[in-house]
PDB file of N, CA and C in Angstrom:
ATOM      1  N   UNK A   1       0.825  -1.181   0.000  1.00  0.00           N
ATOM      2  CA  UNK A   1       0.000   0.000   0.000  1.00  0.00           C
ATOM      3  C   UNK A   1       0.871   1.247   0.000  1.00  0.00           C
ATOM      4  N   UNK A   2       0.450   2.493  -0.435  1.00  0.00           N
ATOM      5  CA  UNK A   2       0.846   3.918  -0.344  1.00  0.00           C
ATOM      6  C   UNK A   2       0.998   3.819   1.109  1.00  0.00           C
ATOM      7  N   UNK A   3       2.461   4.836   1.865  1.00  0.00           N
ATOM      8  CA  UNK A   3       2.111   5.080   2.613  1.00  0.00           C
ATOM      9  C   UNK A   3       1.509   5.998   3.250  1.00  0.00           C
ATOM     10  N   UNK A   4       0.836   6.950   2.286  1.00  0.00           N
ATOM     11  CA  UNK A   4       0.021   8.077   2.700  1.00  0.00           C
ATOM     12  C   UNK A   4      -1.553   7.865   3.089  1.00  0.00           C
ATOM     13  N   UNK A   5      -1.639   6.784   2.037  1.00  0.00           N
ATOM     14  CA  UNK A   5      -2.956   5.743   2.740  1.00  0.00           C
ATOM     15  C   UNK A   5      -2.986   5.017   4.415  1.00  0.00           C
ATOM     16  N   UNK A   6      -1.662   4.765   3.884  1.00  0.00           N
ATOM     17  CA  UNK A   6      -1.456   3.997   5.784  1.00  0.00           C
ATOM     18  C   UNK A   6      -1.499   5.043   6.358  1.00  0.00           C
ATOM     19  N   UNK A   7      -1.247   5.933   6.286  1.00  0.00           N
ATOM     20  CA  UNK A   7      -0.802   7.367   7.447  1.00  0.00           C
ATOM     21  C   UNK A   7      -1.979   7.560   8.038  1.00  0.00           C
ATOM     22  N   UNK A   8      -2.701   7.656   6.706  1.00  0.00           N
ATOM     23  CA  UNK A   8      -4.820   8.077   6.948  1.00  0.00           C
ATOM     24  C   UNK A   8      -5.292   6.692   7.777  1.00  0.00           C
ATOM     25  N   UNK A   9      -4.891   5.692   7.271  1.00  0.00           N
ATOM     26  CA  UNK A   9      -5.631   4.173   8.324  1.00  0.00           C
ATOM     27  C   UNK A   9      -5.446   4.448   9.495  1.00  0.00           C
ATOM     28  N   UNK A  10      -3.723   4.557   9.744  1.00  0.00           N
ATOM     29  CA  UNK A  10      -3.391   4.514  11.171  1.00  0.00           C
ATOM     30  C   UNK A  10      -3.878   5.782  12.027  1.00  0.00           C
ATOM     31  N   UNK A  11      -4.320   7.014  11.495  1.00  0.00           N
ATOM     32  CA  UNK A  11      -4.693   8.310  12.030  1.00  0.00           C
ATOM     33  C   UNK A  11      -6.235   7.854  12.578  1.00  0.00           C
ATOM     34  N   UNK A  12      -6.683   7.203  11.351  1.00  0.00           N
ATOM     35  CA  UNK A  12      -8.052   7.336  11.873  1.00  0.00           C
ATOM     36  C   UNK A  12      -8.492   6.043  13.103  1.00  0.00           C
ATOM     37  N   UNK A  13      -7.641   4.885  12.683  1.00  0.00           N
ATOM     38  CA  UNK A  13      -7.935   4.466  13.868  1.00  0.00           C
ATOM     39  C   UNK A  13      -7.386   4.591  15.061  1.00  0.00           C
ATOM     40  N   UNK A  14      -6.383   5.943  15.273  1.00  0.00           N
ATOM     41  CA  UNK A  14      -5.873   6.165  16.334  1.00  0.00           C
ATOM     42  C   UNK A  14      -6.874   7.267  17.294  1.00  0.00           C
ATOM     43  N   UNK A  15      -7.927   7.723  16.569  1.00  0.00           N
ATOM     44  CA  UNK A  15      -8.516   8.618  16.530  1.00  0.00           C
ATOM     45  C   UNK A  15      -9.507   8.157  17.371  1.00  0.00           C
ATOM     46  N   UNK A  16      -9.647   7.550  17.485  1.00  0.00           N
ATOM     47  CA  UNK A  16     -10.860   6.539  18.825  1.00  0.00           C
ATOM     48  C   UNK A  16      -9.810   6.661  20.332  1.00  0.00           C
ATOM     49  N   UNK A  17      -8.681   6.809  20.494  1.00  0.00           N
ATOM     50  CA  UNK A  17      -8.046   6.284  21.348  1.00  0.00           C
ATOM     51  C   UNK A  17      -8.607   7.800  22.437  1.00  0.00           C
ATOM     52  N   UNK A  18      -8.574   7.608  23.588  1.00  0.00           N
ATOM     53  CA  UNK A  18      -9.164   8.260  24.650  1.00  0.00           C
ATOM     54  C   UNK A  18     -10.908   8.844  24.886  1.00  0.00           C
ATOM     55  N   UNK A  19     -10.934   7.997  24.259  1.00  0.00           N
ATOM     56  CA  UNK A  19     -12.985   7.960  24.177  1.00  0.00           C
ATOM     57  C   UNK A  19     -13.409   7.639  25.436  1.00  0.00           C
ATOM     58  N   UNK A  20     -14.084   7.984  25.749  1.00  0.00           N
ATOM     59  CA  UNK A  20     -14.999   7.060  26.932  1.00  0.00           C
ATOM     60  C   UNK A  20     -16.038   6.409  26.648  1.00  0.00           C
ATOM     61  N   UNK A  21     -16.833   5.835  27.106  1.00  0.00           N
ATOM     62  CA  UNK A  21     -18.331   5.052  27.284  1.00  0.00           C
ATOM     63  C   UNK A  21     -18.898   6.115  27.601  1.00  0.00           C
ATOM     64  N   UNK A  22     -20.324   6.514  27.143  1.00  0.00           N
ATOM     65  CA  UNK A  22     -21.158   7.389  27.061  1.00  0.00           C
ATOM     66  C   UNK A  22     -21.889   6.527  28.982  1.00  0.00           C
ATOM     67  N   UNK A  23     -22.352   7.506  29.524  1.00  0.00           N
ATOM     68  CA  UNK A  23     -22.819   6.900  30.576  1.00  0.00           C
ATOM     69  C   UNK A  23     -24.432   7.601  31.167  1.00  0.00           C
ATOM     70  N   UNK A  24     -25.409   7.032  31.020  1.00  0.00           N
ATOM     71  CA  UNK A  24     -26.536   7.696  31.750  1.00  0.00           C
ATOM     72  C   UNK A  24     -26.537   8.532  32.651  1.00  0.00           C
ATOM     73  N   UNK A  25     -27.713   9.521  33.009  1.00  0.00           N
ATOM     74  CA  UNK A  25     -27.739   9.767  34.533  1.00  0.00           C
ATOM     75  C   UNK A  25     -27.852   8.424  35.194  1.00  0.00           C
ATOM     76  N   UNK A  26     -27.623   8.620  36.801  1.00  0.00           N
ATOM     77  CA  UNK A  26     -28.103   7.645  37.541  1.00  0.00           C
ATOM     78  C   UNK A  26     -29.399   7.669  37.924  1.00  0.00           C
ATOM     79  N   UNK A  27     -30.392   8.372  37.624  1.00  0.00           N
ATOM     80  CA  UNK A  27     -31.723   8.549  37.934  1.00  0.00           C
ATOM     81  C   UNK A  27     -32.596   8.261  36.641  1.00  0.00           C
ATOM     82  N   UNK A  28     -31.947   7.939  35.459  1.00  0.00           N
ATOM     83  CA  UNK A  28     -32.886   7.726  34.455  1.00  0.00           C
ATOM     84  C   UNK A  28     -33.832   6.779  34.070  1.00  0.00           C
ATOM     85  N   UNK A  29     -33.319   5.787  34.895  1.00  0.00           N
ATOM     86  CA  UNK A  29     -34.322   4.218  34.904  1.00  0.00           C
ATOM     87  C   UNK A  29     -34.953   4.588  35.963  1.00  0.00           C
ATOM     88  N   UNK A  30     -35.202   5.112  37.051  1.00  0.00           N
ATOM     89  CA  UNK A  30     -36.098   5.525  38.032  1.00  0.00           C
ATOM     90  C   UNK A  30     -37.367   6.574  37.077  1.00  0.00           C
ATOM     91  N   UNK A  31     -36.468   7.623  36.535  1.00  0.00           N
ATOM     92  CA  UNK A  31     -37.738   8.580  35.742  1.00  0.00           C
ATOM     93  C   UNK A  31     -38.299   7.601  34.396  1.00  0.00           C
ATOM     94  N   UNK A  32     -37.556   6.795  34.184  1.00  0.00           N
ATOM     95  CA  UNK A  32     -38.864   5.474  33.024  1.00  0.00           C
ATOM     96  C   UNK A  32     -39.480   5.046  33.431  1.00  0.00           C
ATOM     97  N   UNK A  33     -38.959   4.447  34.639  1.00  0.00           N
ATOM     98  CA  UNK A  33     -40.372   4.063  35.657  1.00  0.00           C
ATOM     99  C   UNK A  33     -41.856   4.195  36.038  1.00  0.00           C
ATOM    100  N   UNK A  34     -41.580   5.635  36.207  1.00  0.00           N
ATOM    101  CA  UNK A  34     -41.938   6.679  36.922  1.00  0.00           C
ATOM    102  C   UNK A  34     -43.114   7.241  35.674  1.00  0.00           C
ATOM    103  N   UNK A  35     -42.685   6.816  34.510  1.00  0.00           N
ATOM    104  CA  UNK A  35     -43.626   7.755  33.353  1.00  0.00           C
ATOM    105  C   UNK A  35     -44.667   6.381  32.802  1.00  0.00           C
ATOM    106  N   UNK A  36     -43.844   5.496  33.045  1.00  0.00           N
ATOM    107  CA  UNK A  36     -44.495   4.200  32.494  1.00  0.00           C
ATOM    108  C   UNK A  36     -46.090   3.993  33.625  1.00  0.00           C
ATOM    109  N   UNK A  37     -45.362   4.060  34.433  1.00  0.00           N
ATOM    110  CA  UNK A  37     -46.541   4.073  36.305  1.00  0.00           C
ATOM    111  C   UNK A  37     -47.998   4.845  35.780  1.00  0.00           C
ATOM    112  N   UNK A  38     -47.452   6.052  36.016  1.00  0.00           N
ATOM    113  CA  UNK A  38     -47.818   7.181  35.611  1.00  0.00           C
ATOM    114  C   UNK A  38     -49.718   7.630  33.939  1.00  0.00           C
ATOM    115  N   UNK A  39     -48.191   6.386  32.811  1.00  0.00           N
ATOM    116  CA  UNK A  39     -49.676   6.605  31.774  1.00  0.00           C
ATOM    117  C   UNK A  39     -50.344   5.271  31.824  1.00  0.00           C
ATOM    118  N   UNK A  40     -50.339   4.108  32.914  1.00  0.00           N
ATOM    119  CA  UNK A  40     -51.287   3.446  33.206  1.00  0.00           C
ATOM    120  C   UNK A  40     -52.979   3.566  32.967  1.00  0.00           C
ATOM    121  N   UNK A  41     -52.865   4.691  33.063  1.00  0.00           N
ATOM    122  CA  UNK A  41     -53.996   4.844  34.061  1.00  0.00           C
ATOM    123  C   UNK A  41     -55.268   4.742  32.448  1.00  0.00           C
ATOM    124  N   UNK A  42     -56.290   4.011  32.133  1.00  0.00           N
ATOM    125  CA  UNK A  42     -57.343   3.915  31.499  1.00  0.00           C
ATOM    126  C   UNK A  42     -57.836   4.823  30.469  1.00  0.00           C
ATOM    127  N   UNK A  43     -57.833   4.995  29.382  1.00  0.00           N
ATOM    128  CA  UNK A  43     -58.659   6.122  28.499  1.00  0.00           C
ATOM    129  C   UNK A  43     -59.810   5.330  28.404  1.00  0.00           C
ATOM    130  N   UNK A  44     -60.821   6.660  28.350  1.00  0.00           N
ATOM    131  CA  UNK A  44     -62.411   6.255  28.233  1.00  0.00           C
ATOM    132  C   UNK A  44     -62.982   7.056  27.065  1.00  0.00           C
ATOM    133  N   UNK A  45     -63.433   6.404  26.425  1.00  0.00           N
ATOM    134  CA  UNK A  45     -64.255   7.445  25.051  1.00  0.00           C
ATOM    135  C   UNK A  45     -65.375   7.726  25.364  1.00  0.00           C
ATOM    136  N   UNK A  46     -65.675   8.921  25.263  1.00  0.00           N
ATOM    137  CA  UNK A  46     -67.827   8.564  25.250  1.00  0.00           C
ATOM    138  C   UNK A  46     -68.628   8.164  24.753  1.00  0.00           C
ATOM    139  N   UNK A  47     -69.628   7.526  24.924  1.00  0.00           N
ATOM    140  CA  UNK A  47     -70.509   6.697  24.587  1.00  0.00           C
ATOM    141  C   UNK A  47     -70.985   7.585  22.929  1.00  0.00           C
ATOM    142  N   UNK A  48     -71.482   8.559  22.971  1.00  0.00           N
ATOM    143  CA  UNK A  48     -71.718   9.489  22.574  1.00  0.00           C
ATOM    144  C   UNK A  48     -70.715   9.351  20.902  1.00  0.00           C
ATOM    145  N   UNK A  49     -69.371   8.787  20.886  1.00  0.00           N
ATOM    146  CA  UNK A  49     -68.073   8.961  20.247  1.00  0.00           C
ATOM    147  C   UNK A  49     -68.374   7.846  19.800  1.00  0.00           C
ATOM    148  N   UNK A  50     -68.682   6.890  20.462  1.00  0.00           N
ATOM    149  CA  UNK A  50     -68.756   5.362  19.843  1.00  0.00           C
ATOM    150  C   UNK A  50     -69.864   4.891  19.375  1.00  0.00           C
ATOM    151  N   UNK A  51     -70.642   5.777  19.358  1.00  0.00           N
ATOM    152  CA  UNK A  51     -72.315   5.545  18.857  1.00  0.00           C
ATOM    153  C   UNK A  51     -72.172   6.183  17.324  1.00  0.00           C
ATOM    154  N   UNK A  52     -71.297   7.159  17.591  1.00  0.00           N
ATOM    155  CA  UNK A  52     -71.760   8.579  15.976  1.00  0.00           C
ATOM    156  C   UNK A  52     -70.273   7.296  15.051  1.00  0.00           C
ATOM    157  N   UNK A  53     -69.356   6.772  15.542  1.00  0.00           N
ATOM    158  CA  UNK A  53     -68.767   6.024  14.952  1.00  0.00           C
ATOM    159  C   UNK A  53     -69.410   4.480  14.356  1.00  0.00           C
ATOM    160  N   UNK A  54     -70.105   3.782  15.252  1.00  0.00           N
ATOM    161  CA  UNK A  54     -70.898   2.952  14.543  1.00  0.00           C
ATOM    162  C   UNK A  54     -72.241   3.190  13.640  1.00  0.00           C
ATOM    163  N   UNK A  55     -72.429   4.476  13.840  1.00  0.00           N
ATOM    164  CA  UNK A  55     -73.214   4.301  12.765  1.00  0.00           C
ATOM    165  C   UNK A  55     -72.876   4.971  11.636  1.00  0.00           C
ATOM    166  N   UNK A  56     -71.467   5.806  11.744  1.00  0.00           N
ATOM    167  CA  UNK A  56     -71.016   6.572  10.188  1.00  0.00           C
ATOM    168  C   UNK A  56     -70.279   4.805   9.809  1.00  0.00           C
ATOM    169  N   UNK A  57     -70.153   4.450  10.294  1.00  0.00           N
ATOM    170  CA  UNK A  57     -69.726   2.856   9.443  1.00  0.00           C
ATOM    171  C   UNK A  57     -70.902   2.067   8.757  1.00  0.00           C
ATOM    172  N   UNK A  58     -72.022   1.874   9.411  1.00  0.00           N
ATOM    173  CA  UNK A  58     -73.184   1.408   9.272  1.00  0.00           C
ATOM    174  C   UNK A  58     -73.721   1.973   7.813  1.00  0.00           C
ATOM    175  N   UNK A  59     -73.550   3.571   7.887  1.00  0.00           N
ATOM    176  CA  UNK A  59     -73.972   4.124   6.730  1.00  0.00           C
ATOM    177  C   UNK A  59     -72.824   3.725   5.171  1.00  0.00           C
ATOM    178  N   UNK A  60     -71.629   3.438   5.823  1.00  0.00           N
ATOM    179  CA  UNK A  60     -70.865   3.539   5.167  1.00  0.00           C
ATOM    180  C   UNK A  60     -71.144   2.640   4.216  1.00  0.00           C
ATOM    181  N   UNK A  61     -71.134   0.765   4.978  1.00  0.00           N
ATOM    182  CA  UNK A  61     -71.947  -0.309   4.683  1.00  0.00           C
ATOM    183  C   UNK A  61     -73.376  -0.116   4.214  1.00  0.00           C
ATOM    184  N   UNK A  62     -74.248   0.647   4.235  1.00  0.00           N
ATOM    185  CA  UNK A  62     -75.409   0.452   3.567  1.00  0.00           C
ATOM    186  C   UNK A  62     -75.061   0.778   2.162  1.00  0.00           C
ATOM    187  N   UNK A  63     -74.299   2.215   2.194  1.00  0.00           N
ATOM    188  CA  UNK A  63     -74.090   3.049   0.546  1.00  0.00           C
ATOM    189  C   UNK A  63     -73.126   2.209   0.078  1.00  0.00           C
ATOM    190  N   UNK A  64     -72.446   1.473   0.600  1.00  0.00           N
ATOM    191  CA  UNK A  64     -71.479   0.450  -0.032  1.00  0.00           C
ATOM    192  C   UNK A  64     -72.316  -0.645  -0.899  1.00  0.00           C
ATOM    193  N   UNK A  65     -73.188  -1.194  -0.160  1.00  0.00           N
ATOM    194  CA  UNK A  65     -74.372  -2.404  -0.744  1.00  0.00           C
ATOM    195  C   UNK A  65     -74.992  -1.523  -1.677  1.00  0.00           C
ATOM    196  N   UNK A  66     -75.338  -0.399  -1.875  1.00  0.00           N
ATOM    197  CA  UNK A  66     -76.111  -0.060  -2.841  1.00  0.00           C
ATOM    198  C   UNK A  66     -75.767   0.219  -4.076  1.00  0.00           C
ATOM    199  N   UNK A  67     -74.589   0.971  -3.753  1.00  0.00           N
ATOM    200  CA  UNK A  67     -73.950   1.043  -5.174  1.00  0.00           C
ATOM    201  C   UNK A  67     -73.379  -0.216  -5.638  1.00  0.00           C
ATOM    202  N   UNK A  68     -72.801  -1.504  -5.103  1.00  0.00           N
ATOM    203  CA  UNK A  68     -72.582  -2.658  -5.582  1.00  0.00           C
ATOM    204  C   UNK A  68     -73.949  -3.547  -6.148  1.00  0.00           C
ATOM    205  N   UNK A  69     -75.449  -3.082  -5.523  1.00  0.00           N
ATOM    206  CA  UNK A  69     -76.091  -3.961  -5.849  1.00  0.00           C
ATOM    207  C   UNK A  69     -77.185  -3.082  -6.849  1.00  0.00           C
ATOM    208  N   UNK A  70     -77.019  -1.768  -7.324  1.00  0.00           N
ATOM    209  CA  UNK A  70     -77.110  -1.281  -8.430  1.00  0.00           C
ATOM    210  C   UNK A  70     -76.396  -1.344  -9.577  1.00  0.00           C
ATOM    211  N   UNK A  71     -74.948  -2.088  -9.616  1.00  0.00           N
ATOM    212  CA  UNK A  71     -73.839  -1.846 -10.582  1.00  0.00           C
ATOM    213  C   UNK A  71     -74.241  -3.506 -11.133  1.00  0.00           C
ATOM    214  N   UNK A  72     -74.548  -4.169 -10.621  1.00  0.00           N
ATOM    215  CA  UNK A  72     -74.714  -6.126 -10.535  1.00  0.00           C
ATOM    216  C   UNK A  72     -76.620  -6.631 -11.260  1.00  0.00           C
ATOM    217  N   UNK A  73     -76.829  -5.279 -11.315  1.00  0.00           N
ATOM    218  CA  UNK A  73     -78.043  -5.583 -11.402  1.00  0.00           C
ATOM    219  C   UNK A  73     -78.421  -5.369 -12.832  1.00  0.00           C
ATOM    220  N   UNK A  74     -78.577  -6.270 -13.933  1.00  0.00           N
ATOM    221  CA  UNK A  74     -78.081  -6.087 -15.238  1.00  0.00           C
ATOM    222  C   UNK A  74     -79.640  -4.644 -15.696  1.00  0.00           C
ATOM    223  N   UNK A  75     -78.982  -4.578 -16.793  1.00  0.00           N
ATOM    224  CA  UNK A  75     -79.379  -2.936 -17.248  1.00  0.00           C
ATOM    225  C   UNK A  75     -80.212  -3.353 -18.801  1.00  0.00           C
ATOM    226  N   UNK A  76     -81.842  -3.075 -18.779  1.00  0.00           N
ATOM    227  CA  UNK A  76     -82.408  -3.697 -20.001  1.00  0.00           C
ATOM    228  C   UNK A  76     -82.005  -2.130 -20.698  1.00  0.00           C
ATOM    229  N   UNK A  77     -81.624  -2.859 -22.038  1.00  0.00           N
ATOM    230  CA  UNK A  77     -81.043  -2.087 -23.134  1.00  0.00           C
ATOM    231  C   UNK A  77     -82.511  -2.400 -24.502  1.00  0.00           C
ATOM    232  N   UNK A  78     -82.798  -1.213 -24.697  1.00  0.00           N
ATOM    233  CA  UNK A  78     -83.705  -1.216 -26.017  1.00  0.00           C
ATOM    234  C   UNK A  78     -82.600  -1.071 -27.471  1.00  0.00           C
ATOM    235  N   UNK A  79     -82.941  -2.419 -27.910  1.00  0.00           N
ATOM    236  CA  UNK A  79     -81.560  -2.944 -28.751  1.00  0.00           C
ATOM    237  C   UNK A  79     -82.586  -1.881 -30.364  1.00  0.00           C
ATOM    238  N   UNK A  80     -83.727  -1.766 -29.731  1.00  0.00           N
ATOM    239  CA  UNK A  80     -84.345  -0.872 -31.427  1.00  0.00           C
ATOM    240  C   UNK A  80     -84.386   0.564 -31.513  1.00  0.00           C
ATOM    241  N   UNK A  81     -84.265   1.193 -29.889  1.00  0.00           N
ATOM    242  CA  UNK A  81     -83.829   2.535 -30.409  1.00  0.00           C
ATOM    243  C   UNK A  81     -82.258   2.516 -30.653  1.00  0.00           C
ATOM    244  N   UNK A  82     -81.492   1.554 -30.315  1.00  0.00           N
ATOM    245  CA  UNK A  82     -80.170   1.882 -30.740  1.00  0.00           C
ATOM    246  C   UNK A  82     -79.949   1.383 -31.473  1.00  0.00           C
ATOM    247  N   UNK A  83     -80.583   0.867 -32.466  1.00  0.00           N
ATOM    248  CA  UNK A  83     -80.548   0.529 -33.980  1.00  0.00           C
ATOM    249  C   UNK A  83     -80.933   1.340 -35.011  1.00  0.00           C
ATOM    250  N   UNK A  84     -81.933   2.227 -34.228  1.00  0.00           N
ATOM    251  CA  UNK A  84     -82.607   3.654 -34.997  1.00  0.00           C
ATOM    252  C   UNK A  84     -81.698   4.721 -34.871  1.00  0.00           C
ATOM    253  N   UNK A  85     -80.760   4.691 -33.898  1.00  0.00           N
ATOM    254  CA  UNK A  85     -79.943   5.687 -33.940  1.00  0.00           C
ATOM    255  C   UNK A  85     -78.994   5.385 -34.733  1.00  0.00           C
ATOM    256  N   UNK A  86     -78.536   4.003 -34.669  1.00  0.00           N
ATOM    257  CA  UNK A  86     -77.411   3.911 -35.671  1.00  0.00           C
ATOM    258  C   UNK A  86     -77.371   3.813 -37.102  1.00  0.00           C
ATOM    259  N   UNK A  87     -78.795   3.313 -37.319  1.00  0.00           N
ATOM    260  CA  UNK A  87     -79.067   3.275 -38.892  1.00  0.00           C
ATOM    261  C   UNK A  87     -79.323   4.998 -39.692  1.00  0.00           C
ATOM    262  N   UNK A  88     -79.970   5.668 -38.478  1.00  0.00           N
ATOM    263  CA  UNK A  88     -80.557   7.042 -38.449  1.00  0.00           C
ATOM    264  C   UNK A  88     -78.561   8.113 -39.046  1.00  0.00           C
ATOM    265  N   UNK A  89     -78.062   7.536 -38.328  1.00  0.00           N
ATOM    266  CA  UNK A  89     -76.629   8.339 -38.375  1.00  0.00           C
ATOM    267  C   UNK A  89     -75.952   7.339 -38.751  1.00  0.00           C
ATOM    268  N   UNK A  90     -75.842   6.078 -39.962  1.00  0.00           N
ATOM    269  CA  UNK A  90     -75.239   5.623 -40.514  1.00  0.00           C
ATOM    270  C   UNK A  90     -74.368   5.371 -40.112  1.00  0.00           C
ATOM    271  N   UNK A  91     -73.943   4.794 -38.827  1.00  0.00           N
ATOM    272  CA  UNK A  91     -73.202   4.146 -38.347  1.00  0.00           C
ATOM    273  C   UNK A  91     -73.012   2.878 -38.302  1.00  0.00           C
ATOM    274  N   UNK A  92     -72.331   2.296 -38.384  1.00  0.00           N
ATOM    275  CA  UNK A  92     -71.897   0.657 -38.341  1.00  0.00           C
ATOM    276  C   UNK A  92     -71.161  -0.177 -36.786  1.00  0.00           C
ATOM    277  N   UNK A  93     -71.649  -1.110 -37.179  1.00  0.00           N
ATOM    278  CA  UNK A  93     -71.047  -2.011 -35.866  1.00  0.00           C
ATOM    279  C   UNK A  93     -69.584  -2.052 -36.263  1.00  0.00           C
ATOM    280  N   UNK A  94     -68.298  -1.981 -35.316  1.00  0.00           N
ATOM    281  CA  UNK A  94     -67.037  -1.645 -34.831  1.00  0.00           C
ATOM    282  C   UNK A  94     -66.690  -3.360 -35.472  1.00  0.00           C
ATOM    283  N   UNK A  95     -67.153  -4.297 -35.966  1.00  0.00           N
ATOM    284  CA  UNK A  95     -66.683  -5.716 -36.548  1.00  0.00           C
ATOM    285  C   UNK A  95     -66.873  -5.474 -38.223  1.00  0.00           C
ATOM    286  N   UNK A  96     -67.273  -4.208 -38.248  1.00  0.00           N
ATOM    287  CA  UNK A  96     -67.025  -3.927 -40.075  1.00  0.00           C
ATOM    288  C   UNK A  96     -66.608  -2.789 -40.605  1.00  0.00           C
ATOM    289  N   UNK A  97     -65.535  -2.519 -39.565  1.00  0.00           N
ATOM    290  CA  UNK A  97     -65.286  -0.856 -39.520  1.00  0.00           C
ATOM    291  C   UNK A  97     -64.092  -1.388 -40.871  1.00  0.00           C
ATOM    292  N   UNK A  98     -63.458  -0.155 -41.698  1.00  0.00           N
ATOM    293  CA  UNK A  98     -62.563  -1.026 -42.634  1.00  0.00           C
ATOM    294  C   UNK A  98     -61.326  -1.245 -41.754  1.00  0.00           C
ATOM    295  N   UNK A  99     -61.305  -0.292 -41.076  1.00  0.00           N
ATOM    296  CA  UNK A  99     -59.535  -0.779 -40.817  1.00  0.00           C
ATOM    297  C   UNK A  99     -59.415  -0.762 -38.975  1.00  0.00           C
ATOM    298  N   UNK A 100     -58.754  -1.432 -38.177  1.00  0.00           N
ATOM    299  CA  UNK A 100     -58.575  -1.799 -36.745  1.00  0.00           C
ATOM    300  C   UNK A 100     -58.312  -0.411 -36.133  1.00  0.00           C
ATOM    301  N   UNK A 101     -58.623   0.347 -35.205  1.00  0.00           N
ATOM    302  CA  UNK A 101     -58.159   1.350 -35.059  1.00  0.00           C
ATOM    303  C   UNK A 101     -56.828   1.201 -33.676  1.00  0.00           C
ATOM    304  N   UNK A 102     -57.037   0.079 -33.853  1.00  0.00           N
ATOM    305  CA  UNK A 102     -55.045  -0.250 -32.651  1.00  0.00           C
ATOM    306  C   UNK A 102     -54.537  -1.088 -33.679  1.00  0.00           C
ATOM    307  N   UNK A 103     -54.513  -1.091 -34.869  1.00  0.00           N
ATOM    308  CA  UNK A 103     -53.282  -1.577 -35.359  1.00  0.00           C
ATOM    309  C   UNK A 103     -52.513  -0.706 -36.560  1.00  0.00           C
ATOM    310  N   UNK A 104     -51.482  -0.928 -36.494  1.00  0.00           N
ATOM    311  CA  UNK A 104     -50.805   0.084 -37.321  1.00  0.00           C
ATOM    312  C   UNK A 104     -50.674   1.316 -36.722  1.00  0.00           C
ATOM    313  N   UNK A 105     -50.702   2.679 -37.581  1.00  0.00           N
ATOM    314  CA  UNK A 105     -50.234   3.962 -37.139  1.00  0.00           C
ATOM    315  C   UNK A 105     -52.003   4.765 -37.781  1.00  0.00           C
ATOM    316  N   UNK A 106     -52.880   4.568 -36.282  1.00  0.00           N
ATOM    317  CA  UNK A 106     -53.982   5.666 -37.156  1.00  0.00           C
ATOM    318  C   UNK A 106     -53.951   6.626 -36.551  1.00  0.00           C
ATOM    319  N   UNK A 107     -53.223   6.983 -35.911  1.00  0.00           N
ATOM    320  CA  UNK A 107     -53.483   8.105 -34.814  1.00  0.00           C
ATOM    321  C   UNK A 107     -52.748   9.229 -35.095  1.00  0.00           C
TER     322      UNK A 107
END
């Protein structure tokens, strides 16, 4: 190796030498104690809090079922006014269009 590299190895690990151990107060495991003791103590919600919460869920679940059991619920289609519209505006079904509109470059 360079010895200007070694110079930097040996500097830096000489560089630890007179460190100490970091050391707590002596009272700090007494004040953990002491805070732990302390938030024991019970939270209470009000009735009031847990009522307006079950039922904004309740609602949540009803409008949930409805819009799933409006979306599931098949949809009658009048296949002769949309045949009058399409014959009306000369439109054609998309299986006799002349050319694919995703293939090639139509865009």
């Amino acid at each position: 190796m360079k010895p200007e590299k070694d110079k930097w190895i040996n500097s830096v690990l000489n560089s630890l030498e007179g460190m100490q151990r970091a050391e707590p107060s002596p009272f700090l495991f007494a004040k953990i104690q002491h805070q732990l003791a302390t938030r024991n103590s019970p939270v209470y919600i009000p009735a009031r809090t847990v009522w307006l919460t079950v039922a904004s869920f309740a609602l949540l679940l009803l409008l949930n079922w409805r819009i799933i059991d409006n979306s599931s619920t098949p949809k009658t289609n009048d296949t002769s006014d949309l045949n009058t519209v399409v014959s009306g505006m000369q439109l054609y079904p998309s299986t006799n269009q002349p050319y694919d509109l995703w293939s090639g470059q139509n865009y």
